[in-house]
Protein backbone atom coordinates (compact mmCIF):
# COMPACT_ATOMS: atom_id res chain seq x y z
CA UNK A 1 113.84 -117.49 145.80
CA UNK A 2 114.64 -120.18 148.18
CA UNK A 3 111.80 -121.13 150.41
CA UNK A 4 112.71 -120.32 154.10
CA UNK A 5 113.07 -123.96 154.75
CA UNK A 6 116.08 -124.57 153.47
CA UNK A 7 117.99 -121.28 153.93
CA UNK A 8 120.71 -123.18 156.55
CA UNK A 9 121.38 -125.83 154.28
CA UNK A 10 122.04 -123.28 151.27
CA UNK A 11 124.00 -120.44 153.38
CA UNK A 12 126.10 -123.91 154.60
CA UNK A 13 126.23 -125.16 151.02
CA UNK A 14 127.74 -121.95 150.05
CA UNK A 15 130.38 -121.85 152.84
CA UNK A 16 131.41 -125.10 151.45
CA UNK A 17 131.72 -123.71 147.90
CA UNK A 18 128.81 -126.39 146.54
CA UNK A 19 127.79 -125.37 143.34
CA UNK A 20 123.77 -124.41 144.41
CA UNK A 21 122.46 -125.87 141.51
CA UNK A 22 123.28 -129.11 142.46
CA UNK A 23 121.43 -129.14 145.35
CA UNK A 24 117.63 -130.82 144.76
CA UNK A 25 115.54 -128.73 147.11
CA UNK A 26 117.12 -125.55 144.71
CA UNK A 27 116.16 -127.46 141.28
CA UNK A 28 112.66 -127.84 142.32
CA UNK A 29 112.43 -124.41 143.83
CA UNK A 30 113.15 -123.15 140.43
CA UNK A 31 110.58 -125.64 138.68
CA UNK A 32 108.17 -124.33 140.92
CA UNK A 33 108.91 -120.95 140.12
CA UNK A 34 108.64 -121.94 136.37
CA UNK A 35 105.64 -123.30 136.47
CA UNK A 36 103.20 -122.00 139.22
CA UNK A 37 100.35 -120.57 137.46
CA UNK A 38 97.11 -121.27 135.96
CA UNK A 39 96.34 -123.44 132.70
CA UNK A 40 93.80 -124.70 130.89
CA UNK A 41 92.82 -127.89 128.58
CA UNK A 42 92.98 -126.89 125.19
CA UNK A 43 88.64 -127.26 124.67
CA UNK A 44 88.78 -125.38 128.06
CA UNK A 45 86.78 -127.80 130.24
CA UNK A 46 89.64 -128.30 132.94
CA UNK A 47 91.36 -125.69 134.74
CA UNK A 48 94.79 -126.30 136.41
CA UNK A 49 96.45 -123.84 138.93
CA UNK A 50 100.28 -124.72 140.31
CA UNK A 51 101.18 -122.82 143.29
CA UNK A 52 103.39 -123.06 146.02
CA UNK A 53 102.36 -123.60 149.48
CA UNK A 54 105.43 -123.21 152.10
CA UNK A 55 107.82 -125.72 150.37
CA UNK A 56 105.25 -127.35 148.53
CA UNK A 57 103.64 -127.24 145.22
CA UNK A 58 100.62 -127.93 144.28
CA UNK A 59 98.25 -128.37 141.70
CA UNK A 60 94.13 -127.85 141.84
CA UNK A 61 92.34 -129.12 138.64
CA UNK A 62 88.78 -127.72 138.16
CA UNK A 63 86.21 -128.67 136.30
CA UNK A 64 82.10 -128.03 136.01
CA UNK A 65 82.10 -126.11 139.51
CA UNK A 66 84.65 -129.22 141.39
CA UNK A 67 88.26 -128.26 142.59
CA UNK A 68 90.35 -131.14 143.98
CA UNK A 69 93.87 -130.56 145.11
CA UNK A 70 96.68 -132.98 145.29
CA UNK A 71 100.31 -132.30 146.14
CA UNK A 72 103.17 -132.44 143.01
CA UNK A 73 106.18 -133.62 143.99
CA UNK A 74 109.81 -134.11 142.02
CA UNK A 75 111.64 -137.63 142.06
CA UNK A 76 114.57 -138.97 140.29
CA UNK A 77 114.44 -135.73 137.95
CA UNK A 78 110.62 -136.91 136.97
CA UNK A 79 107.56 -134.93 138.44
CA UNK A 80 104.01 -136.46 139.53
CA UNK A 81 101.02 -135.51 141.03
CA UNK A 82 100.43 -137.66 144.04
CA UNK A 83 96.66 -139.22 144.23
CA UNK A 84 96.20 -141.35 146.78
CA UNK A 85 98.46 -143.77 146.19
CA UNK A 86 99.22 -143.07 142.83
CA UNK A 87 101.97 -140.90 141.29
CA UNK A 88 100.59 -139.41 138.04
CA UNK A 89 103.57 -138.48 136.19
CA UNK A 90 103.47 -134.66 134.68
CA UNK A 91 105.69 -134.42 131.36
CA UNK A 92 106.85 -130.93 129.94
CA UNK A 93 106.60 -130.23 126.52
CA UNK A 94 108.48 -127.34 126.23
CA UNK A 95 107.79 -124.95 123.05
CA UNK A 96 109.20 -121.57 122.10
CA UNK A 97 107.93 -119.35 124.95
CA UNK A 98 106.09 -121.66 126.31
CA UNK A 99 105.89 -124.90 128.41
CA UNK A 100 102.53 -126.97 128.46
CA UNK A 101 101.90 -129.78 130.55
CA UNK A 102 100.56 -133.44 130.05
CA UNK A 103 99.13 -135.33 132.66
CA UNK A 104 97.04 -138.29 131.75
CA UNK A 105 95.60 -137.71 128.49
CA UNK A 106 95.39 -133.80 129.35
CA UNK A 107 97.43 -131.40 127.44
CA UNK A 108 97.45 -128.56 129.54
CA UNK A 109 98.60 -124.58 128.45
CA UNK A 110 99.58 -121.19 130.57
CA UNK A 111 96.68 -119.03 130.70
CA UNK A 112 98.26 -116.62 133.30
């Protein structure tokens, strides 16, 4: 699923005989489709959805009624949510069947 973005620079990459996987816009197209969804804290008191607007993700945390969205973006192989300023890093912890996410102090898991 390559967003419609970038479908010149992958037909050209293919011409050339690139190997697509090397490409970075095709990596975090496939993160993205990893991980959109929605999670949860593990007491349940923060919600988290990823999804993908255009060629963007992005990730909207809830919590008592209050959504705030921020953009996620992928450099040098590390992802963060961007706040402002700030780039709050997002590590996976990857378990069998599973992926959960930490950001901050939150460990967050797929609900859907």
């Amino acid at each position: 699923n390559i967003h419609s973005a970038y479908v010149g620079a992958f037909a050209l990459t293919q011409l050339l005989g690139i190997e697509e996987e090397s490409l970075p816009f095709v990596r975090y197209q496939r993160l993205i489709d990893t991980l959109s969804g929605a999670y949860e804290n593990f007491s349940g008191t923060v919600r988290l959805e990823l999804r993908q607007v255009g060629s963007m993700l992005y990730a909207s945390f809830s919590q008592e009624g209050a959504t705030q969205t921020f953009p996620v973006i992928l450099e040098d192989e590390s992802l963060s949510v961007v706040v402002g300023v700030e780039h709050i890093p997002i590590e996976l912890i990857s378990a069998p069947g599973r992926v959960d996410l930490l950001i901050e102090r939150n460990r967050f898991h797929r609900v859907s």
